[in-house]
PDB file of N, CA and C in Angstrom:
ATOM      1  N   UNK A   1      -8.574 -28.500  36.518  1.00  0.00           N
ATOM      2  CA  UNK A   1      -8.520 -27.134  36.982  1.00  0.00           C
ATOM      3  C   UNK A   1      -7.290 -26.409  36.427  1.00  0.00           C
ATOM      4  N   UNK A   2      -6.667 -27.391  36.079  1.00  0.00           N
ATOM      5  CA  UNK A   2      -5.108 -26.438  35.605  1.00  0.00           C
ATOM      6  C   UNK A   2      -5.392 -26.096  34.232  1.00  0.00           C
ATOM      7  N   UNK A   3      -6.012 -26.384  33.505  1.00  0.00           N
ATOM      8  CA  UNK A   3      -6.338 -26.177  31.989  1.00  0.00           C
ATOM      9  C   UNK A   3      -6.865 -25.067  32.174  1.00  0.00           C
ATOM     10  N   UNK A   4      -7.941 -24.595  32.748  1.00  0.00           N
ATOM     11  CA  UNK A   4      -8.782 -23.166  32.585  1.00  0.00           C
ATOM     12  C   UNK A   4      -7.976 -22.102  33.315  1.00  0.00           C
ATOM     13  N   UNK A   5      -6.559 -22.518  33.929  1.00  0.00           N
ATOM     14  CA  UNK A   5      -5.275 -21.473  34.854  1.00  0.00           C
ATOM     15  C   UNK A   5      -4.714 -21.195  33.027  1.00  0.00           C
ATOM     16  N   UNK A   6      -4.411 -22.457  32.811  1.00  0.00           N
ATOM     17  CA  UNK A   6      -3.784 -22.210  31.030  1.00  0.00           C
ATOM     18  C   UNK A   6      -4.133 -21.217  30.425  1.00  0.00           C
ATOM     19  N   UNK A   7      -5.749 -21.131  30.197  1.00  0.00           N
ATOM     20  CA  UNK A   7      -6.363 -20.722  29.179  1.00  0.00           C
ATOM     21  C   UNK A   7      -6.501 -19.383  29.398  1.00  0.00           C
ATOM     22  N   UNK A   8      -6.634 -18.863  30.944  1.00  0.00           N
ATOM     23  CA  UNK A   8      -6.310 -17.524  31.375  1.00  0.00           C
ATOM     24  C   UNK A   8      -5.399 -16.955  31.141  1.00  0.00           C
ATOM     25  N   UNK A   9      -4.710 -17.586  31.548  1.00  0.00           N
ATOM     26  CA  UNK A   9      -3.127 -16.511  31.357  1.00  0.00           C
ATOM     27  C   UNK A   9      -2.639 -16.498  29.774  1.00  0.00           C
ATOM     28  N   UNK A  10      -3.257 -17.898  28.853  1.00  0.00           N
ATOM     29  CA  UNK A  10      -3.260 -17.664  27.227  1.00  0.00           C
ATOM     30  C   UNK A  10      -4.060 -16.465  26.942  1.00  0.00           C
ATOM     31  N   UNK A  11      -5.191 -16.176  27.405  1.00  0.00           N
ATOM     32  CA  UNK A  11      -6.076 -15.496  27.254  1.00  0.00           C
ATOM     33  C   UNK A  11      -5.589 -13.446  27.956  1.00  0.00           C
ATOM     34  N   UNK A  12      -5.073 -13.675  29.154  1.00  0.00           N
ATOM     35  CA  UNK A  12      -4.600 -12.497  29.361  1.00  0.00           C
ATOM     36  C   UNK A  12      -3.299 -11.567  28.453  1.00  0.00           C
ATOM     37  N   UNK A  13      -2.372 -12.796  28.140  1.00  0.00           N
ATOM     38  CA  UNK A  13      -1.610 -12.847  27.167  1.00  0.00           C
ATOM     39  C   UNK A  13      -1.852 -12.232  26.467  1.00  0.00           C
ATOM     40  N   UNK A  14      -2.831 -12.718  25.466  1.00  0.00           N
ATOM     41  CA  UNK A  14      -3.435 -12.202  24.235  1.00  0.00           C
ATOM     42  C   UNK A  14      -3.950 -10.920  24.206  1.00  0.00           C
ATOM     43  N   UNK A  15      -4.765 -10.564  25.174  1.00  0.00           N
ATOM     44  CA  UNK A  15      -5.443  -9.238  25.562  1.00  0.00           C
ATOM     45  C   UNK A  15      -3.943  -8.171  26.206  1.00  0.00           C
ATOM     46  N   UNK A  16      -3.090  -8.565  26.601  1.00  0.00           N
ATOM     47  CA  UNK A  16      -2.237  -7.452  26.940  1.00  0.00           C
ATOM     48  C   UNK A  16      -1.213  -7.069  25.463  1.00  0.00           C
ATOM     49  N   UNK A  17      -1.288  -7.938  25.214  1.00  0.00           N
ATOM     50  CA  UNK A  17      -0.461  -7.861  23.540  1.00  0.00           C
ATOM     51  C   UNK A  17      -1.492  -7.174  22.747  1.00  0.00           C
ATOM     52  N   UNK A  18      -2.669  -7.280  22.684  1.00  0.00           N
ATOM     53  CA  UNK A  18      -3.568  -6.498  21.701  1.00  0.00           C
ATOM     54  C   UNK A  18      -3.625  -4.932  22.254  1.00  0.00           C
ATOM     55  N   UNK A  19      -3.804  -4.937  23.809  1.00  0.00           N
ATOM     56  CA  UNK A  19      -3.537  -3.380  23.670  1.00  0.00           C
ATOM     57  C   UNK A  19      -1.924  -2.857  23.738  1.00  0.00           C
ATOM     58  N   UNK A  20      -1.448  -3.348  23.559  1.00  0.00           N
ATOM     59  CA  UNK A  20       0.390  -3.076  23.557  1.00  0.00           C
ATOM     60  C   UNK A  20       0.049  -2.642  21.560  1.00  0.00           C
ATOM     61  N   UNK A  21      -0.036  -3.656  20.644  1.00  0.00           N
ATOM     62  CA  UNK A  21      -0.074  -2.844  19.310  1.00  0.00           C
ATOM     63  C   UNK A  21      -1.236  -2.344  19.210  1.00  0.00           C
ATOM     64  N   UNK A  22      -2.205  -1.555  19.662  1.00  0.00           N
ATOM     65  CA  UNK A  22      -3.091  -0.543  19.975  1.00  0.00           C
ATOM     66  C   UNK A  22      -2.657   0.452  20.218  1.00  0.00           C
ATOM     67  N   UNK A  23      -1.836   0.660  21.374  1.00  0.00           N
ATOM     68  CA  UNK A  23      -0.816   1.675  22.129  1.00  0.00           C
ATOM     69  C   UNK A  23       0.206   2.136  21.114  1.00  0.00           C
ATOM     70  N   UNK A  24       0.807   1.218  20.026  1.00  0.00           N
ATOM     71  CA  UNK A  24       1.999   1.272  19.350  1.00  0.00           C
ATOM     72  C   UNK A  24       0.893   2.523  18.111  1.00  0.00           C
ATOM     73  N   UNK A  25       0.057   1.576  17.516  1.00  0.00           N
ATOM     74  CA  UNK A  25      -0.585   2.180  16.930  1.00  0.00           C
ATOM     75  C   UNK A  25      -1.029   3.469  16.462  1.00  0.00           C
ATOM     76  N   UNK A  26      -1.739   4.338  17.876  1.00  0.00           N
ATOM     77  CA  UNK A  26      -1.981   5.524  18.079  1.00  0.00           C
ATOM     78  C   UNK A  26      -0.850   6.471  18.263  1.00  0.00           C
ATOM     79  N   UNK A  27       0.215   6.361  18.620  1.00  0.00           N
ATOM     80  CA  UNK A  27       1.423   7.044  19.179  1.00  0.00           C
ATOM     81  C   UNK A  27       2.372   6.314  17.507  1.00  0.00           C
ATOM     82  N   UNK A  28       2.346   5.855  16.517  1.00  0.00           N
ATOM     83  CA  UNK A  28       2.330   5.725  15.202  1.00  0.00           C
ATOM     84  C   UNK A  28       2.070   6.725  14.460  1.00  0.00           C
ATOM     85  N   UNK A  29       0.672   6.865  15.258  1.00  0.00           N
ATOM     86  CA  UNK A  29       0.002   7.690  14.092  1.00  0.00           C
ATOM     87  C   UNK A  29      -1.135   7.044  13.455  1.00  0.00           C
ATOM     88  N   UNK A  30      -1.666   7.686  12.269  1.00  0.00           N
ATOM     89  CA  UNK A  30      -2.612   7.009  11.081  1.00  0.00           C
ATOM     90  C   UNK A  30      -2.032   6.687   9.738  1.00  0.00           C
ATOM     91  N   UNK A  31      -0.238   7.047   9.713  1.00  0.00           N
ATOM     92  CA  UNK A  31      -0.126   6.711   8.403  1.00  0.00           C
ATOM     93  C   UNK A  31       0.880   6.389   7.734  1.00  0.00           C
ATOM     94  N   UNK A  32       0.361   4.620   8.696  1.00  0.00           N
ATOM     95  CA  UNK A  32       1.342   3.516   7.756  1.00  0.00           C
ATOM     96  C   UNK A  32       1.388   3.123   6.638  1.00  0.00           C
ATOM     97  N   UNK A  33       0.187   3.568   6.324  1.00  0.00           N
ATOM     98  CA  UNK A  33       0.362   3.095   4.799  1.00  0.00           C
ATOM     99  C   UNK A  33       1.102   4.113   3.431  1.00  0.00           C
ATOM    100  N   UNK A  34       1.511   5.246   4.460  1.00  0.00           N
ATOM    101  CA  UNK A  34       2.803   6.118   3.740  1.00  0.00           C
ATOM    102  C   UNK A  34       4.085   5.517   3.853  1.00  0.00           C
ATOM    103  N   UNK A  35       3.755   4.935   5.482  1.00  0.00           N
ATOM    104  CA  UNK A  35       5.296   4.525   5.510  1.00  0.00           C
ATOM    105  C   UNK A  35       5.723   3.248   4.784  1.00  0.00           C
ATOM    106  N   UNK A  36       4.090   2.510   4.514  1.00  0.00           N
ATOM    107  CA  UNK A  36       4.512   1.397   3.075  1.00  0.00           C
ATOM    108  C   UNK A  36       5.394   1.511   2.027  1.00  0.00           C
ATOM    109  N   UNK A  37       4.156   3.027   1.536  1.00  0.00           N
ATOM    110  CA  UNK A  37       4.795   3.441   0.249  1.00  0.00           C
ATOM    111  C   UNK A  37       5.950   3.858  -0.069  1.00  0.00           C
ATOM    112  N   UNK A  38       6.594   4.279   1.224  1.00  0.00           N
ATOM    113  CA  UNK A  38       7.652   5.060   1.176  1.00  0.00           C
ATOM    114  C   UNK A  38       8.986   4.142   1.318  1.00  0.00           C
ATOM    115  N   UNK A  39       8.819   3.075   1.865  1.00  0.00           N
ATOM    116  CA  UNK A  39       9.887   2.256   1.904  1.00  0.00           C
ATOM    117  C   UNK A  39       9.457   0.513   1.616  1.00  0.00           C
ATOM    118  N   UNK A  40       8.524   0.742   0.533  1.00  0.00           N
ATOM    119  CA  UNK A  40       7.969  -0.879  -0.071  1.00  0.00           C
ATOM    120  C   UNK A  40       9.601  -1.468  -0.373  1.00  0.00           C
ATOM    121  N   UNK A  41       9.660  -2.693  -0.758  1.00  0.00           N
ATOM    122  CA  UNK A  41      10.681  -3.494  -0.993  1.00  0.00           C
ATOM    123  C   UNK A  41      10.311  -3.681  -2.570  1.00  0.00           C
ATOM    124  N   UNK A  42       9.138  -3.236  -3.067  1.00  0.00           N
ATOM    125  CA  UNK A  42       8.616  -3.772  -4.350  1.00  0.00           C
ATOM    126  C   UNK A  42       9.416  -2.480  -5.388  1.00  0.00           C
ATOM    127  N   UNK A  43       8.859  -1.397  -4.826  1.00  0.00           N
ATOM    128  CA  UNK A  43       9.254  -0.308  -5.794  1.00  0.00           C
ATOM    129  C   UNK A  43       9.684   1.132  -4.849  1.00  0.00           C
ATOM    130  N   UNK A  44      10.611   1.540  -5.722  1.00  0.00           N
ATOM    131  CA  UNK A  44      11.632   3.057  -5.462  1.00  0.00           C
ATOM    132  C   UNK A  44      10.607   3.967  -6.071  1.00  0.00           C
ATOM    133  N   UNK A  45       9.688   4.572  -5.708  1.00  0.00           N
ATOM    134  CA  UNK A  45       8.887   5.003  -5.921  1.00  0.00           C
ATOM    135  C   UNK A  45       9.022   6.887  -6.395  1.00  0.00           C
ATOM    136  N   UNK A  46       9.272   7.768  -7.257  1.00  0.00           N
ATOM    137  CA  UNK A  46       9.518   8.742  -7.572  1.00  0.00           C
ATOM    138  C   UNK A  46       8.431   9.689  -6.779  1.00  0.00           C
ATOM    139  N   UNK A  47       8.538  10.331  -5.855  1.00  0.00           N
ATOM    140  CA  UNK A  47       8.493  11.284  -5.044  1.00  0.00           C
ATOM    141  C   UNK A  47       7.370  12.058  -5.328  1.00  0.00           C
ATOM    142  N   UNK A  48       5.613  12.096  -5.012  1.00  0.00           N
ATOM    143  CA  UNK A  48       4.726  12.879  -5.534  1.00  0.00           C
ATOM    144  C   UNK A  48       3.955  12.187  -6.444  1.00  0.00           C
ATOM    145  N   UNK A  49       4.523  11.123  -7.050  1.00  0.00           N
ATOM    146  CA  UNK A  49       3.759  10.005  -7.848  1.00  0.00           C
ATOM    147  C   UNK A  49       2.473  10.336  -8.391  1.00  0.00           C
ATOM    148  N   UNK A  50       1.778   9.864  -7.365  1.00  0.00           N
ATOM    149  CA  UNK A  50       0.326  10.194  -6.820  1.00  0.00           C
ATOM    150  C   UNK A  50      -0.232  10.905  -6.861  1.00  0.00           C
ATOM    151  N   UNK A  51       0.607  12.226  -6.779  1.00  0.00           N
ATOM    152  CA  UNK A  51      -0.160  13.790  -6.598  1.00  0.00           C
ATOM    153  C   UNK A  51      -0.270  14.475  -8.487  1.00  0.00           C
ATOM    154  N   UNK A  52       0.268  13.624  -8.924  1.00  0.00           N
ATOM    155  CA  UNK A  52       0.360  14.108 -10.544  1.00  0.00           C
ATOM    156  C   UNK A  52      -1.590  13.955 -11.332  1.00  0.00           C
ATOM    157  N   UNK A  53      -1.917  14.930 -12.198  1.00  0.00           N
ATOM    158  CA  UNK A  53      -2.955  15.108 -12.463  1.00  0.00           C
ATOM    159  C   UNK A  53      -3.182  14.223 -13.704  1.00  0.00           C
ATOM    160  N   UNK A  54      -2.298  13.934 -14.704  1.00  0.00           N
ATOM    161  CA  UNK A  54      -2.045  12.832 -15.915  1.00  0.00           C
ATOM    162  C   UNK A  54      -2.124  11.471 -15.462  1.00  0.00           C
ATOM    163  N   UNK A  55      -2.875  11.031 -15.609  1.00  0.00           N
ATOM    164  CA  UNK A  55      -3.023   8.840 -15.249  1.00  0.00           C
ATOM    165  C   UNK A  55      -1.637   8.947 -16.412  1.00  0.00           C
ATOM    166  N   UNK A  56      -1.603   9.365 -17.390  1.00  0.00           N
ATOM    167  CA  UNK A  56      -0.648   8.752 -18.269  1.00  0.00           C
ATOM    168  C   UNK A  56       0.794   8.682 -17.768  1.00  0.00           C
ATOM    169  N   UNK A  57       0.959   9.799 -16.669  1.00  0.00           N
ATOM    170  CA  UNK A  57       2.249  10.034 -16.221  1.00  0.00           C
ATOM    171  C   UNK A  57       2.361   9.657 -14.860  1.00  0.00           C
ATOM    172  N   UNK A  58       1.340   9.110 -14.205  1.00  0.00           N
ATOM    173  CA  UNK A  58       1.692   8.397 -13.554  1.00  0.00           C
ATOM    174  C   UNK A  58       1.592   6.774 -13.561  1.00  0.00           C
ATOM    175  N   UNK A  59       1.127   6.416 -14.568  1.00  0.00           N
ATOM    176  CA  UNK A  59       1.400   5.157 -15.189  1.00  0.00           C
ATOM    177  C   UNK A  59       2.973   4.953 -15.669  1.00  0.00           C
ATOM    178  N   UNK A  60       3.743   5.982 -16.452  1.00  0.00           N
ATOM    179  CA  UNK A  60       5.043   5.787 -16.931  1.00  0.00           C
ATOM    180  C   UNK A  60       5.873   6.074 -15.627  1.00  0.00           C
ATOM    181  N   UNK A  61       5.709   6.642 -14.542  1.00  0.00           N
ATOM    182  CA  UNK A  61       6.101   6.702 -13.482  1.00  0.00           C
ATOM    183  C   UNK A  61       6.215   5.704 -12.707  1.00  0.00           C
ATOM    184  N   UNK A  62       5.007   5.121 -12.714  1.00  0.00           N
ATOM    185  CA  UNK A  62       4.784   3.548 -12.093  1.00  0.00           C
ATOM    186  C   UNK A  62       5.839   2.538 -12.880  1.00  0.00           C
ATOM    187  N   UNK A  63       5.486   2.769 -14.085  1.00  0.00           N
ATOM    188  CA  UNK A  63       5.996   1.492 -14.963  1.00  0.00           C
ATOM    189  C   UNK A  63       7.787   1.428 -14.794  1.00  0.00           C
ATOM    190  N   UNK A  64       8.062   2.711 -14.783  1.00  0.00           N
ATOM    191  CA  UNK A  64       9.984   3.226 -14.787  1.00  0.00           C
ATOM    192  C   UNK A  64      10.110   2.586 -13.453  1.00  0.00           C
ATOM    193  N   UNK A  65       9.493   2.916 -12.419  1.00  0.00           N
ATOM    194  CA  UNK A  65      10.239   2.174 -11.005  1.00  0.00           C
ATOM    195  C   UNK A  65      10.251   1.131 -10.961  1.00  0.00           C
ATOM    196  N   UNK A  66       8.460   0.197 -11.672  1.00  0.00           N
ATOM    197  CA  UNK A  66       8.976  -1.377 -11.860  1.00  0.00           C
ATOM    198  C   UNK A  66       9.971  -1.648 -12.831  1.00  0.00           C
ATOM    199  N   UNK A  67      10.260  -1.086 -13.335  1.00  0.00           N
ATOM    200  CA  UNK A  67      11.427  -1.513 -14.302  1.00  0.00           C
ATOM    201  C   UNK A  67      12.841  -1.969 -13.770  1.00  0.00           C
ATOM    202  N   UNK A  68      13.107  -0.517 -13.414  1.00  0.00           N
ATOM    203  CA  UNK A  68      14.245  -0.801 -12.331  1.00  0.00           C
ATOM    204  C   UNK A  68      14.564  -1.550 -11.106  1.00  0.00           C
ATOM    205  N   UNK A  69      13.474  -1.189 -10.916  1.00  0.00           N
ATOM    206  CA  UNK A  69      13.768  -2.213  -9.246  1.00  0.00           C
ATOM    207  C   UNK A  69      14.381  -3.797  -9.176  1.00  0.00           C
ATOM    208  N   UNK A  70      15.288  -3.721  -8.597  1.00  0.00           N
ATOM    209  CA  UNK A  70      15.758  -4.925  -8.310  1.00  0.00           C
ATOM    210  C   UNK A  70      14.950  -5.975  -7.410  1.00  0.00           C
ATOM    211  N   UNK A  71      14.641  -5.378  -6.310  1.00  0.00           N
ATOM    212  CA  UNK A  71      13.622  -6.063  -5.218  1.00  0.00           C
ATOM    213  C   UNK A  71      12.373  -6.486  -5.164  1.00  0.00           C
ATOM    214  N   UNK A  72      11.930  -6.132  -6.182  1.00  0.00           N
ATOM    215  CA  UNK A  72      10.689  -6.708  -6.485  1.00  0.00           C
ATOM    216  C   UNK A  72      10.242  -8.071  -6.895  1.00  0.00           C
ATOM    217  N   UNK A  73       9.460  -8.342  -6.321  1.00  0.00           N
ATOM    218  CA  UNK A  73       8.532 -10.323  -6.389  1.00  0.00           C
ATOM    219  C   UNK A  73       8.329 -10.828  -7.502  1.00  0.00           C
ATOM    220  N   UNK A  74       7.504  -9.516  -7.951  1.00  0.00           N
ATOM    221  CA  UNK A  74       6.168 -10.067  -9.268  1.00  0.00           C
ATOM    222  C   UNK A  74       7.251  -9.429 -10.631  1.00  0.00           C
ATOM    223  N   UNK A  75       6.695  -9.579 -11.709  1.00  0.00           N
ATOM    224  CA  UNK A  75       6.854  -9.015 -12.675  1.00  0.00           C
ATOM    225  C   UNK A  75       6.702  -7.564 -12.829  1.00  0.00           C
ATOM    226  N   UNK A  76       6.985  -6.907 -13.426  1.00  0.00           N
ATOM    227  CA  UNK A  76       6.865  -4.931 -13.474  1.00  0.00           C
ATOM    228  C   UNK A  76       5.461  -4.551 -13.084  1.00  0.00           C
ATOM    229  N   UNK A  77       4.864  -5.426 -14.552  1.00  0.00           N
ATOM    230  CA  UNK A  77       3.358  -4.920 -14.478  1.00  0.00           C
ATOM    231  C   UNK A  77       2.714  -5.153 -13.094  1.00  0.00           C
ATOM    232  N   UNK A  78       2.777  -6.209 -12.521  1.00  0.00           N
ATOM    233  CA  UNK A  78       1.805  -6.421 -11.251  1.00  0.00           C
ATOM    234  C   UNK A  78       2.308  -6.007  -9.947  1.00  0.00           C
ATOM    235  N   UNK A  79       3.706  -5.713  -9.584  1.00  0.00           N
ATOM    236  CA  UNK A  79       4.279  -5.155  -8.982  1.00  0.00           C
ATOM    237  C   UNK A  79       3.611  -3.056  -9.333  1.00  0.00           C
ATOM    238  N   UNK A  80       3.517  -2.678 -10.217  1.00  0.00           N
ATOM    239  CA  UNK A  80       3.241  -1.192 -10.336  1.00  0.00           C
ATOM    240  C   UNK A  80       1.985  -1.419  -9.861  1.00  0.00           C
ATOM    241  N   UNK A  81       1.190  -2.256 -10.620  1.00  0.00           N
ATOM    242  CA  UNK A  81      -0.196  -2.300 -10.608  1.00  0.00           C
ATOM    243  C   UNK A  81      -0.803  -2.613  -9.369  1.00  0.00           C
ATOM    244  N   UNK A  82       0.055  -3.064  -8.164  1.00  0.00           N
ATOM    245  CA  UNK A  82      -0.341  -3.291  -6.993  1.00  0.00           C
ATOM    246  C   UNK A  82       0.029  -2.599  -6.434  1.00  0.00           C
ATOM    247  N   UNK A  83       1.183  -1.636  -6.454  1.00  0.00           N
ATOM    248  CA  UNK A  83       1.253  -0.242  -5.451  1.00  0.00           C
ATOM    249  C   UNK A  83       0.562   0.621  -6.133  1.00  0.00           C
ATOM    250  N   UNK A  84      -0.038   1.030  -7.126  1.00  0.00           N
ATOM    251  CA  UNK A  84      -1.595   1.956  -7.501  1.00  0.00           C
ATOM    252  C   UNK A  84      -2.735   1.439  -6.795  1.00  0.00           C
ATOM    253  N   UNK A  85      -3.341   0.034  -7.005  1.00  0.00           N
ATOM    254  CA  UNK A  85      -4.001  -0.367  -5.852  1.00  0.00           C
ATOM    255  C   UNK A  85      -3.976  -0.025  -4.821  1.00  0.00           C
ATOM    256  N   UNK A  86      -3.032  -0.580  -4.141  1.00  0.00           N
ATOM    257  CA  UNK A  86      -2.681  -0.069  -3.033  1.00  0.00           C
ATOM    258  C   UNK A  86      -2.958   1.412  -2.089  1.00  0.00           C
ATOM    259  N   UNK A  87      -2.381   2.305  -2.884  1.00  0.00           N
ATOM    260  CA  UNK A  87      -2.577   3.518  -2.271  1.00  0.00           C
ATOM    261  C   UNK A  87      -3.767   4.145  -2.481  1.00  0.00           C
ATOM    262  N   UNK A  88      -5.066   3.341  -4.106  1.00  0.00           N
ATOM    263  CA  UNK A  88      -5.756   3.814  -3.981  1.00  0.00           C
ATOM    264  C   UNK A  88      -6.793   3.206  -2.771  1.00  0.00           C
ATOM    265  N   UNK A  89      -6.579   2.001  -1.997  1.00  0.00           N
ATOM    266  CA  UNK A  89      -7.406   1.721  -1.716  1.00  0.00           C
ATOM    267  C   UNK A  89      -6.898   1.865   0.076  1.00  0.00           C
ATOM    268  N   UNK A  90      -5.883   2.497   0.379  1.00  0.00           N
ATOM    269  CA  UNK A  90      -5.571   2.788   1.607  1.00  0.00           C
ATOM    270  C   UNK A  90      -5.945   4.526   1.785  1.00  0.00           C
ATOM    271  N   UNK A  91      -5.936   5.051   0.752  1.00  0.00           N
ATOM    272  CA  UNK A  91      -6.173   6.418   0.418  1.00  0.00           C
ATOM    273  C   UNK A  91      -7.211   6.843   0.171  1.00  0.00           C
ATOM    274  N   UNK A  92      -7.954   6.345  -0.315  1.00  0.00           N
ATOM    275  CA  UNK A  92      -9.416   6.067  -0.943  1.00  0.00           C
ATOM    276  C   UNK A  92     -10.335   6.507  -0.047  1.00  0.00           C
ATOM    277  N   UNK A  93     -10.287   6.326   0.861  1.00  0.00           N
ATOM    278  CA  UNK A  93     -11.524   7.307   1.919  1.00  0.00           C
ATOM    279  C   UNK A  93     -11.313   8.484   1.904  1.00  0.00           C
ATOM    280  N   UNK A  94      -9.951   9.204   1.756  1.00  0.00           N
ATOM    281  CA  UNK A  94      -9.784  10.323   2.029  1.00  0.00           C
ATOM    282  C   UNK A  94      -9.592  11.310   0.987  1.00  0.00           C
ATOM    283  N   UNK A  95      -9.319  10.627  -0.387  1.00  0.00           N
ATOM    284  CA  UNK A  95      -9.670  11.390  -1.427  1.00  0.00           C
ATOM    285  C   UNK A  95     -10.909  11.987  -2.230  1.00  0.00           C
ATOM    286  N   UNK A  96     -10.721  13.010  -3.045  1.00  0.00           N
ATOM    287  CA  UNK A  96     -11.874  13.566  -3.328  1.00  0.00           C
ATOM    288  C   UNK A  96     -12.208  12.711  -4.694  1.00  0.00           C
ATOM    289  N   UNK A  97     -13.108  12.530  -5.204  1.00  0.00           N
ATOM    290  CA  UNK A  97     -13.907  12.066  -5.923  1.00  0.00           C
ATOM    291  C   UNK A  97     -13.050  12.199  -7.866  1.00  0.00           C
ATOM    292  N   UNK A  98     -12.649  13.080  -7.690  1.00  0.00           N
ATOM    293  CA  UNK A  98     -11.890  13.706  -8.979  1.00  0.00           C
ATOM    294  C   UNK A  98     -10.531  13.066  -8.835  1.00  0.00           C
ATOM    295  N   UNK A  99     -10.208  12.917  -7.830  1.00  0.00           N
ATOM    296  CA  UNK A  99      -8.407  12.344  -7.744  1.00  0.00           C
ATOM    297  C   UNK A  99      -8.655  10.402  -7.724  1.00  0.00           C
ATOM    298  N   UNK A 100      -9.721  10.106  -7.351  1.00  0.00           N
ATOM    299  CA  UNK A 100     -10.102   8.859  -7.494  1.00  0.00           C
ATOM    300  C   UNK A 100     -10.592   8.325  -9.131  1.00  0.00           C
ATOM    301  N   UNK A 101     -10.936   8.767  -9.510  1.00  0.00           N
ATOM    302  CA  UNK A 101     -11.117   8.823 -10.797  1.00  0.00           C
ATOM    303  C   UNK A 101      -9.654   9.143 -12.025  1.00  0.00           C
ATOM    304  N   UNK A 102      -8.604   9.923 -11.944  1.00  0.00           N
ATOM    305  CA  UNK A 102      -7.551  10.487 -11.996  1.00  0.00           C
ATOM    306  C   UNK A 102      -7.039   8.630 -11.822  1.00  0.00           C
ATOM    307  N   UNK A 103      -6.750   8.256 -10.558  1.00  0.00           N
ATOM    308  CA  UNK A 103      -5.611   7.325 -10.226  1.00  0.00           C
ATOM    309  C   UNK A 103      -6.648   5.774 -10.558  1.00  0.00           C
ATOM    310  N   UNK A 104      -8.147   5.574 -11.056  1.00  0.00           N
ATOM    311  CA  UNK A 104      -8.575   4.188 -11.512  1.00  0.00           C
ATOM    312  C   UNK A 104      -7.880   4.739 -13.006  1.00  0.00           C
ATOM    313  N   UNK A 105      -7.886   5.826 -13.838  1.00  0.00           N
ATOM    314  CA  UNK A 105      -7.306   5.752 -15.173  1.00  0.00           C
ATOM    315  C   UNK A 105      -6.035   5.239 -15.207  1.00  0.00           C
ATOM    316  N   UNK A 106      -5.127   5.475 -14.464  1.00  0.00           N
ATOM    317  CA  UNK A 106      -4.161   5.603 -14.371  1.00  0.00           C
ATOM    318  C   UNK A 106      -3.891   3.571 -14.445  1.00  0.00           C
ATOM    319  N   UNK A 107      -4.797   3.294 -13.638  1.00  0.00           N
ATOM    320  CA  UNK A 107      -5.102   1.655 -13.547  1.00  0.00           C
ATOM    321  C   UNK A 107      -4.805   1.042 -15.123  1.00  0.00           C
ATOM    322  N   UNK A 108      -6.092   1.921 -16.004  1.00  0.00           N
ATOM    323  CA  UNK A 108      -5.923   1.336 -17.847  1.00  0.00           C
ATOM    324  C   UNK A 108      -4.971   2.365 -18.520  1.00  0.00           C
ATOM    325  N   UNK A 109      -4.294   3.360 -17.834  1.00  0.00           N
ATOM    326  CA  UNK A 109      -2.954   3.511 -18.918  1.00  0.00           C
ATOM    327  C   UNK A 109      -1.861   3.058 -18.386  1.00  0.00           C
ATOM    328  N   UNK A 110      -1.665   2.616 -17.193  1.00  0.00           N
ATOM    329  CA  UNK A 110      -0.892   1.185 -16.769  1.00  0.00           C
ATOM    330  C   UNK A 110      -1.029   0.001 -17.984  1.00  0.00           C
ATOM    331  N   UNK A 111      -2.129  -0.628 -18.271  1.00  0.00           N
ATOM    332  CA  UNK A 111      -2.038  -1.682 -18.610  1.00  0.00           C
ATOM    333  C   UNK A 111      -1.901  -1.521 -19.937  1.00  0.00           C
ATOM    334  N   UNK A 112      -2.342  -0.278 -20.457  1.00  0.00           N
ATOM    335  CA  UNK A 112      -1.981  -0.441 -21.843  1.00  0.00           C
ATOM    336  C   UNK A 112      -0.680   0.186 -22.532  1.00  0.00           C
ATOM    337  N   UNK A 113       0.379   0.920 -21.274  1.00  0.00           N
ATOM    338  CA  UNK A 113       1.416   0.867 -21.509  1.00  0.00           C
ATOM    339  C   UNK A 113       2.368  -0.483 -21.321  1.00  0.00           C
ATOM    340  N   UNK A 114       2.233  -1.258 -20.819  1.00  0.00           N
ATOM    341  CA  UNK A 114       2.371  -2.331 -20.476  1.00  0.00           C
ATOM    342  C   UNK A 114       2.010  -3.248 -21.848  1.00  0.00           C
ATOM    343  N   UNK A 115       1.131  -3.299 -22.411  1.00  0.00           N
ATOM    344  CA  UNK A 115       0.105  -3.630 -24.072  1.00  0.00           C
ATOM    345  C   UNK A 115      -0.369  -4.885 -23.479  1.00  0.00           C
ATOM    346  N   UNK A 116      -1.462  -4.718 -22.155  1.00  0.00           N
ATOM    347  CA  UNK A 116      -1.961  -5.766 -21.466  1.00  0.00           C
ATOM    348  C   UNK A 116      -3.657  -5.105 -21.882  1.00  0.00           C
ATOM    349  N   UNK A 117      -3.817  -5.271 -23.041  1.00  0.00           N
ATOM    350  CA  UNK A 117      -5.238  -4.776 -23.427  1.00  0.00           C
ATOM    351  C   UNK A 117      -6.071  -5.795 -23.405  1.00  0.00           C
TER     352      UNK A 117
END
């Protein structure tokens, strides 16, 4: 009988902690995944990045912050190439069709500034 007292209070546990970061969540907001971008450990990210209409310039944009960055894991290339991912695919519902297209180019003038052809 004391095992299923355990498993309750493991179990209530669990359920009061899930709506506690639920609660955190909504009163957050919807947009952590700015506050990723905005303070990644991977890359110093130049301001508007994203909002640029050239894949080419935001590929050399991408590529200059992996360059510099000290804090970063991976190598330049996969470090840039995963915060473009990234935002396209946290962003990606909410963009229009033309800016999605814009930031997958941006994907192959990444790599071929990089000369990962």
């Amino acid at each position: 009988m004391a095992r299923t007292g355990a498993k309750k209070s493991a179990k209530s546990a669990h359920t009061k902690s899930h709506a506690r970061r639920k609660r955190t969540a909504k009163r957050s907001g919807r947009r952590w995944s700015k506050h990723v971008t905005e303070t990644s450990d991977a890359l110093d990210l130049k301001g508007g990045v994203f909002k640029l209409h050239d894949p080419k310039k935001i590929a050399a944009s991408l590529k200059r912050s992996a360059e510099r960055s000290k804090r970063r894991k991976a190598d330049a290339y996969r470090s840039a190439l995963s915060m473009l991912t990234f935002y396209i695919n946290r962003a990606g519902r909410n963009l229009p069709a033309s800016r999605k297209r814009v930031l997958n180019s941006a994907k192959d003038a990444l790599k071929h500034q990089f000369h990962r052809d």
